[in-house]
N, C-alpha and C. Protein backbone atom coordinates (compact mmCIF):
# COMPACT_ATOMS: atom_id res chain seq x y z
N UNK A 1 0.84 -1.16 0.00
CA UNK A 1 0.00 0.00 0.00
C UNK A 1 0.90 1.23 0.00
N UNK A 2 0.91 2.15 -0.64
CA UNK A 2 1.60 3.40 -0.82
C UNK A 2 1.14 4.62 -1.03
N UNK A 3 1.25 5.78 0.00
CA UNK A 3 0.60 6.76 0.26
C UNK A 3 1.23 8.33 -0.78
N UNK A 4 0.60 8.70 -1.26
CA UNK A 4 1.04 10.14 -1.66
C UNK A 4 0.90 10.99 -1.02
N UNK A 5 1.48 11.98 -0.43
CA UNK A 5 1.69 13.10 0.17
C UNK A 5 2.37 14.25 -1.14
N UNK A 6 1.29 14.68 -1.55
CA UNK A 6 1.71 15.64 -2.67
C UNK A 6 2.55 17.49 -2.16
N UNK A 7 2.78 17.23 -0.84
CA UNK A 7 3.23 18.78 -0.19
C UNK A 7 2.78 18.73 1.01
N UNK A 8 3.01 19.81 1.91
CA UNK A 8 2.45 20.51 2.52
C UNK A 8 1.12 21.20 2.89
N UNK A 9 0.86 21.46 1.33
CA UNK A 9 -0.43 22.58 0.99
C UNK A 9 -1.75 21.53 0.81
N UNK A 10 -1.01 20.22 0.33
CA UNK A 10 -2.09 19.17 -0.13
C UNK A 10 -1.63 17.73 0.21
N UNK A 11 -1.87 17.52 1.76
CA UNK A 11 -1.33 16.21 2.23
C UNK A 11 -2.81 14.82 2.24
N UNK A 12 -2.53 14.83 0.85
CA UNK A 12 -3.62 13.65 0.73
C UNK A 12 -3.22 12.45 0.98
N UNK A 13 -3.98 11.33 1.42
CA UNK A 13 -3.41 9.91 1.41
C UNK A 13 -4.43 9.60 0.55
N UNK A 14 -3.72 9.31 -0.75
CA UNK A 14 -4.30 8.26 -1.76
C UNK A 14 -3.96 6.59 -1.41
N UNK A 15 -4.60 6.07 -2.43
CA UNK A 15 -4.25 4.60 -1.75
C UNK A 15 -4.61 3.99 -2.90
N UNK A 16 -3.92 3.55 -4.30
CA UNK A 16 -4.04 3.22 -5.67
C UNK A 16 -4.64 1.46 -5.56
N UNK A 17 -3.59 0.45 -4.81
CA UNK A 17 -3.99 -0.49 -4.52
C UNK A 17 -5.97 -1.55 -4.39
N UNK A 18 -6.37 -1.99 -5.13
CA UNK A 18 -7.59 -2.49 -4.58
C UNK A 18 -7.17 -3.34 -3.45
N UNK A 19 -7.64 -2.81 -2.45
CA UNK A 19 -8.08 -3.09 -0.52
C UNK A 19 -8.96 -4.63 -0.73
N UNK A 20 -10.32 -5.12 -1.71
CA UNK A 20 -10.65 -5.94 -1.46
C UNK A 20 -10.87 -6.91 -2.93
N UNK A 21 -10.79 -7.59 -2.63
CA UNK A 21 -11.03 -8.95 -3.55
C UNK A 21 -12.43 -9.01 -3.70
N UNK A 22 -12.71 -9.70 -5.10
CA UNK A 22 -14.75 -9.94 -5.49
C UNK A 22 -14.76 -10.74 -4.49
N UNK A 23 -16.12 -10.57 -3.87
CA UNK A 23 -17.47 -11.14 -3.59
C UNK A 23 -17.19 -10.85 -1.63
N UNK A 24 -16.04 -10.25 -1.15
CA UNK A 24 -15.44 -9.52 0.23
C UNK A 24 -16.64 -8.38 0.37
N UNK A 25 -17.11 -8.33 1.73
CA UNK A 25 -18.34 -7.81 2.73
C UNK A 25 -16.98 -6.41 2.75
N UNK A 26 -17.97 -5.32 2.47
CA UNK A 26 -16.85 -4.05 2.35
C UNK A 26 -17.55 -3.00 3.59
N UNK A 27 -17.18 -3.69 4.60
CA UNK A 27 -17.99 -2.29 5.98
C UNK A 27 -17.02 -0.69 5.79
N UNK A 28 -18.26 0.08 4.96
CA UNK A 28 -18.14 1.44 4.90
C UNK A 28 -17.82 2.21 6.01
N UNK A 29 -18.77 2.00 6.79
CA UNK A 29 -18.81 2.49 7.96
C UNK A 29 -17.54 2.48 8.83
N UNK A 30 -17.43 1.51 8.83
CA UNK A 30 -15.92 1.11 9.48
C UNK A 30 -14.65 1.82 9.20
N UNK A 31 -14.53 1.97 7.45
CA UNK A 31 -13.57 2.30 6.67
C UNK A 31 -13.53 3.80 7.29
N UNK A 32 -14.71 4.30 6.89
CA UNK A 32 -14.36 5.89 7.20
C UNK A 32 -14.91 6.27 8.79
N UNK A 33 -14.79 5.65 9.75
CA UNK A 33 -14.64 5.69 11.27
C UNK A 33 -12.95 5.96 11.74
N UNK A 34 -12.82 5.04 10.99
CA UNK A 34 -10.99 4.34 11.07
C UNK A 34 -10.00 5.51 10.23
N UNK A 35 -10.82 6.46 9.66
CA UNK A 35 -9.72 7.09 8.89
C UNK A 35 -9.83 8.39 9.63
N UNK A 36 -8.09 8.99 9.64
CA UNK A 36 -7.61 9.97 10.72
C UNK A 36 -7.31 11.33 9.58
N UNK A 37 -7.13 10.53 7.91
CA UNK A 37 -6.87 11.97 7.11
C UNK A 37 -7.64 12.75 6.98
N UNK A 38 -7.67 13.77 6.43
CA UNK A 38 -8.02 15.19 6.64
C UNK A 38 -8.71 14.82 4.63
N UNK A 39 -8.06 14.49 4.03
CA UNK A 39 -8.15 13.71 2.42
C UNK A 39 -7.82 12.67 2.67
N UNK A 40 -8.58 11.44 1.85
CA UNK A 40 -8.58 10.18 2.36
C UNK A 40 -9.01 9.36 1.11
N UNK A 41 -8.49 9.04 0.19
CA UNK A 41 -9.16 8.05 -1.36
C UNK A 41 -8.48 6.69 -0.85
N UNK A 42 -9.48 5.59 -0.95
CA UNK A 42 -9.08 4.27 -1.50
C UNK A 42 -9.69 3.53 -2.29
N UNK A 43 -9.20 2.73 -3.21
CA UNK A 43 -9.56 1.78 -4.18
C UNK A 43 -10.06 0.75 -2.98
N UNK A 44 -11.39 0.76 -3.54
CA UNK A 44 -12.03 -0.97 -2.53
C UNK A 44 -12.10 -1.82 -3.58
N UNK A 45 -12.47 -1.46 -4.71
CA UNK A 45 -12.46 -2.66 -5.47
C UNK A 45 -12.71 -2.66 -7.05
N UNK A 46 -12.55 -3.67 -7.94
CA UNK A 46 -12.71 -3.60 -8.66
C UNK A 46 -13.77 -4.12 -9.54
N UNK A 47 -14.63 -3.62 -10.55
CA UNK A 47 -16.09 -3.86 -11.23
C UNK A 47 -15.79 -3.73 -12.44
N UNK A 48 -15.80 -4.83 -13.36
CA UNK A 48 -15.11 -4.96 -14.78
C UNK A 48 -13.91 -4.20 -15.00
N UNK A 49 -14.33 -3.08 -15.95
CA UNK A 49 -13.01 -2.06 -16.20
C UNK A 49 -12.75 -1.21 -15.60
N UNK A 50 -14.11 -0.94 -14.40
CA UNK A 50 -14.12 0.00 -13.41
C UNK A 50 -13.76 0.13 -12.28
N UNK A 51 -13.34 0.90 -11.62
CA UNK A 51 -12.75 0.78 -9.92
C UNK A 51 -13.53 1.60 -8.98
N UNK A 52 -14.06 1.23 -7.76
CA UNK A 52 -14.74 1.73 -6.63
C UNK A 52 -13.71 2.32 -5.93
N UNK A 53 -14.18 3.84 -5.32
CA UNK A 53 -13.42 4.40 -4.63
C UNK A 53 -13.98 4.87 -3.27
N UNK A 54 -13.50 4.78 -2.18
CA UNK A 54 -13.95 5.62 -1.58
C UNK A 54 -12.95 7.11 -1.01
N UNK A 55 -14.10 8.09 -1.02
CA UNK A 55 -13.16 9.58 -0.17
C UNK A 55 -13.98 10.32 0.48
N UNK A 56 -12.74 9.93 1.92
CA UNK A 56 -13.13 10.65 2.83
C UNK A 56 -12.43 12.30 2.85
N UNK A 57 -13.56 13.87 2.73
CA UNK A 57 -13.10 14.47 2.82
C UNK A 57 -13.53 15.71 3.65
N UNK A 58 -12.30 16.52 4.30
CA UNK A 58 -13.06 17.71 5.21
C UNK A 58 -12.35 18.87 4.80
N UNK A 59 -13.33 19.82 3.87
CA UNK A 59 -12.55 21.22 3.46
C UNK A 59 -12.58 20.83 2.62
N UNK A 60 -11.86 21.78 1.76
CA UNK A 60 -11.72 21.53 -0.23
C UNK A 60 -10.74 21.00 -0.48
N UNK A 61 -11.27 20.29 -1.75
CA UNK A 61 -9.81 19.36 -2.17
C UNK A 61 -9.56 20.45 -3.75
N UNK A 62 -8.25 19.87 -4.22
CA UNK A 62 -7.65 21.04 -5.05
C UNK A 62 -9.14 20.64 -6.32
N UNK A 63 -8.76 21.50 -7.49
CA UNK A 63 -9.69 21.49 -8.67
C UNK A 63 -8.43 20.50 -9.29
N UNK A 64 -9.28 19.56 -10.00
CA UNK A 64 -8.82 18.76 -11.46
C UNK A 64 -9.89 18.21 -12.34
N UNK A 65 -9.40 17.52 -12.98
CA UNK A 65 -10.07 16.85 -14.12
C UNK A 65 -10.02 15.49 -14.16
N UNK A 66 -10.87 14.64 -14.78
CA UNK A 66 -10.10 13.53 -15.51
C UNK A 66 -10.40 13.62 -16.80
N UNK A 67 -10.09 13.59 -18.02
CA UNK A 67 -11.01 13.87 -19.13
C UNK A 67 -11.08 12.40 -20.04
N UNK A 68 -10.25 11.56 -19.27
CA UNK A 68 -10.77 10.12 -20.29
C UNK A 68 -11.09 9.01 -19.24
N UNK A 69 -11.94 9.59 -18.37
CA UNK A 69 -12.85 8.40 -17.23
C UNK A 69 -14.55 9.08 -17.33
N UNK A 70 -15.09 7.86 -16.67
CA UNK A 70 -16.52 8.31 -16.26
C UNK A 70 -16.20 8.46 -14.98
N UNK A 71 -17.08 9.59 -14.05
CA UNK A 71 -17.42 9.44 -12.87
C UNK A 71 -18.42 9.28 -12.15
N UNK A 72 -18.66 8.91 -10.85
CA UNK A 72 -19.76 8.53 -10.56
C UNK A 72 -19.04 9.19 -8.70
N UNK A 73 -20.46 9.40 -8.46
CA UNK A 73 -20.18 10.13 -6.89
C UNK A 73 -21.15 10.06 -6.07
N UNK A 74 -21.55 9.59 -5.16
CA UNK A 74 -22.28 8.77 -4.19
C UNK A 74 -21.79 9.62 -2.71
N UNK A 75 -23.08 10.41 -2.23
CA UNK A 75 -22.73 11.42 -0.93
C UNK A 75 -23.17 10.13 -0.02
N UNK A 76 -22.53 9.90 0.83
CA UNK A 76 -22.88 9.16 1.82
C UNK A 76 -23.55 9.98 3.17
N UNK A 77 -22.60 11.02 3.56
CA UNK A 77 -22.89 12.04 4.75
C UNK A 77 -22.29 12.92 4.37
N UNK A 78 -22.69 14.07 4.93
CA UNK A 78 -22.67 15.36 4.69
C UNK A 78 -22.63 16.44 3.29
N UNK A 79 -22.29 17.14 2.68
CA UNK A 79 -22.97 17.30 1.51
C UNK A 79 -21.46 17.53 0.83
N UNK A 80 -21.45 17.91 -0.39
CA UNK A 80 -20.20 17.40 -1.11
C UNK A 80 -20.93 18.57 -2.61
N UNK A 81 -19.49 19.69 -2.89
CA UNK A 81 -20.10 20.56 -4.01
C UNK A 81 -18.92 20.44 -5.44
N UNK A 82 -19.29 19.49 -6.27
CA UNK A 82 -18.70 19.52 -7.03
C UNK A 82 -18.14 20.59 -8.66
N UNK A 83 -17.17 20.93 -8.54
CA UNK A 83 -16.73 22.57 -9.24
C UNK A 83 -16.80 21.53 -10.64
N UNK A 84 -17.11 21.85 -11.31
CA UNK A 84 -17.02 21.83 -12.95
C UNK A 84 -16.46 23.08 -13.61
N UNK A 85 -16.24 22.79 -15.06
CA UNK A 85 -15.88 23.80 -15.61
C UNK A 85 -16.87 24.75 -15.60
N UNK A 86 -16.59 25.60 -15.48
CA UNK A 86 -18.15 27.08 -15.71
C UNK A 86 -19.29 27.22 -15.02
N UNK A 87 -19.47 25.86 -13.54
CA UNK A 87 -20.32 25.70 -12.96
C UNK A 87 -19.90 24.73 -11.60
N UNK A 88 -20.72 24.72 -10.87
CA UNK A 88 -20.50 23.60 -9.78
C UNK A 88 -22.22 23.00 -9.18
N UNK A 89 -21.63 21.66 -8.85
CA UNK A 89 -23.12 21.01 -8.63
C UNK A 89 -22.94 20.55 -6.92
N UNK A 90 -23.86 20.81 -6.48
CA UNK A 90 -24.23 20.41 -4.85
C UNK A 90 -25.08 19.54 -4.17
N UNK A 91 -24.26 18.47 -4.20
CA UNK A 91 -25.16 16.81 -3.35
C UNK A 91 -25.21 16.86 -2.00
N UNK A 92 -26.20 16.46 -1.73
CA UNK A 92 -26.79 16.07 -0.11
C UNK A 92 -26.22 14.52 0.05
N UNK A 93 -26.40 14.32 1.38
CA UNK A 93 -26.44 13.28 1.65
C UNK A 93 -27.43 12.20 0.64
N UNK A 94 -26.77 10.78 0.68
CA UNK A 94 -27.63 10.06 -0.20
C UNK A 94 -28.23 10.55 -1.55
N UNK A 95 -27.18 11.42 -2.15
CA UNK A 95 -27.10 11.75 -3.88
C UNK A 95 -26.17 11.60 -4.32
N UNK A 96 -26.37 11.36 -5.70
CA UNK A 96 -25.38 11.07 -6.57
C UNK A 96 -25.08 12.30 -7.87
N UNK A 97 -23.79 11.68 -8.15
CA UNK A 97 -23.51 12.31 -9.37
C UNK A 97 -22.97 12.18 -10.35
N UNK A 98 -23.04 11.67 -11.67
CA UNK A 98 -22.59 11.38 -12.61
C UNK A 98 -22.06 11.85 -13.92
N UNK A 99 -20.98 11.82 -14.47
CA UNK A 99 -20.46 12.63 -15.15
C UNK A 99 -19.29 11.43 -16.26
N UNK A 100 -20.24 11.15 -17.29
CA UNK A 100 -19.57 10.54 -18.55
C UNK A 100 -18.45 11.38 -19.70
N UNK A 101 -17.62 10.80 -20.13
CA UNK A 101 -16.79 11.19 -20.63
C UNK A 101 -17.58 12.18 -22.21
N UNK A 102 -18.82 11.30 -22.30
CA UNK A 102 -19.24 11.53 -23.74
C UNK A 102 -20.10 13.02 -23.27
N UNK A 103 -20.30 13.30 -22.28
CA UNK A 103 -20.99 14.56 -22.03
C UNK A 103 -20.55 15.87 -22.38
């Protein structure tokens, strides 16, 4: 498992690795109880060509892109405002958000 710490300004712990193997009981709850970062991504698993992530986050994380993935974003607790180009969108708890490459 190998952590990025991109600075000072932006001490994220990423976590690239998939954490669980198919058909493994994945307690959410647990995961983000147990986590002490401030930014917090891990790969739980993998779904065909796709990968499950979870992130735990408090405060803003920097602006980027991906421009050759789909995303998908699932508020679990508390609300979460995603910046787009020229706009930004704002999930509640228990919303989602989706954002295809072909859009």
């Amino acid at each position: 498992m190998s952590a990025t710490d991109t600075g000072a300004a932006f001490p994220y712990a990423t976590y690239l690795d998939i954490k669980f193997d198919p058909l493994k009981l994945i307690d959410v709850p647990s995961l983000v109880q147990a986590c002490t970062d401030q930014w917090y991504n891990q790969t739980l698993c993998k779904v065909n060509d796709s990968v499950v992530r979870l992130g735990v986050m408090q405060g803003e994380y920097h602006w980027h892109k991906h421009d050759n993935d789909d995303e998908f974003f699932f508020v679990l607790s508390g609300s979460f405002i995603i910046d787009l180009e020229g706009s930004s969108i704002s999930r509640a708890a228990r919303s989602r958000f989706h954002r295809s490459r072909a859009s």
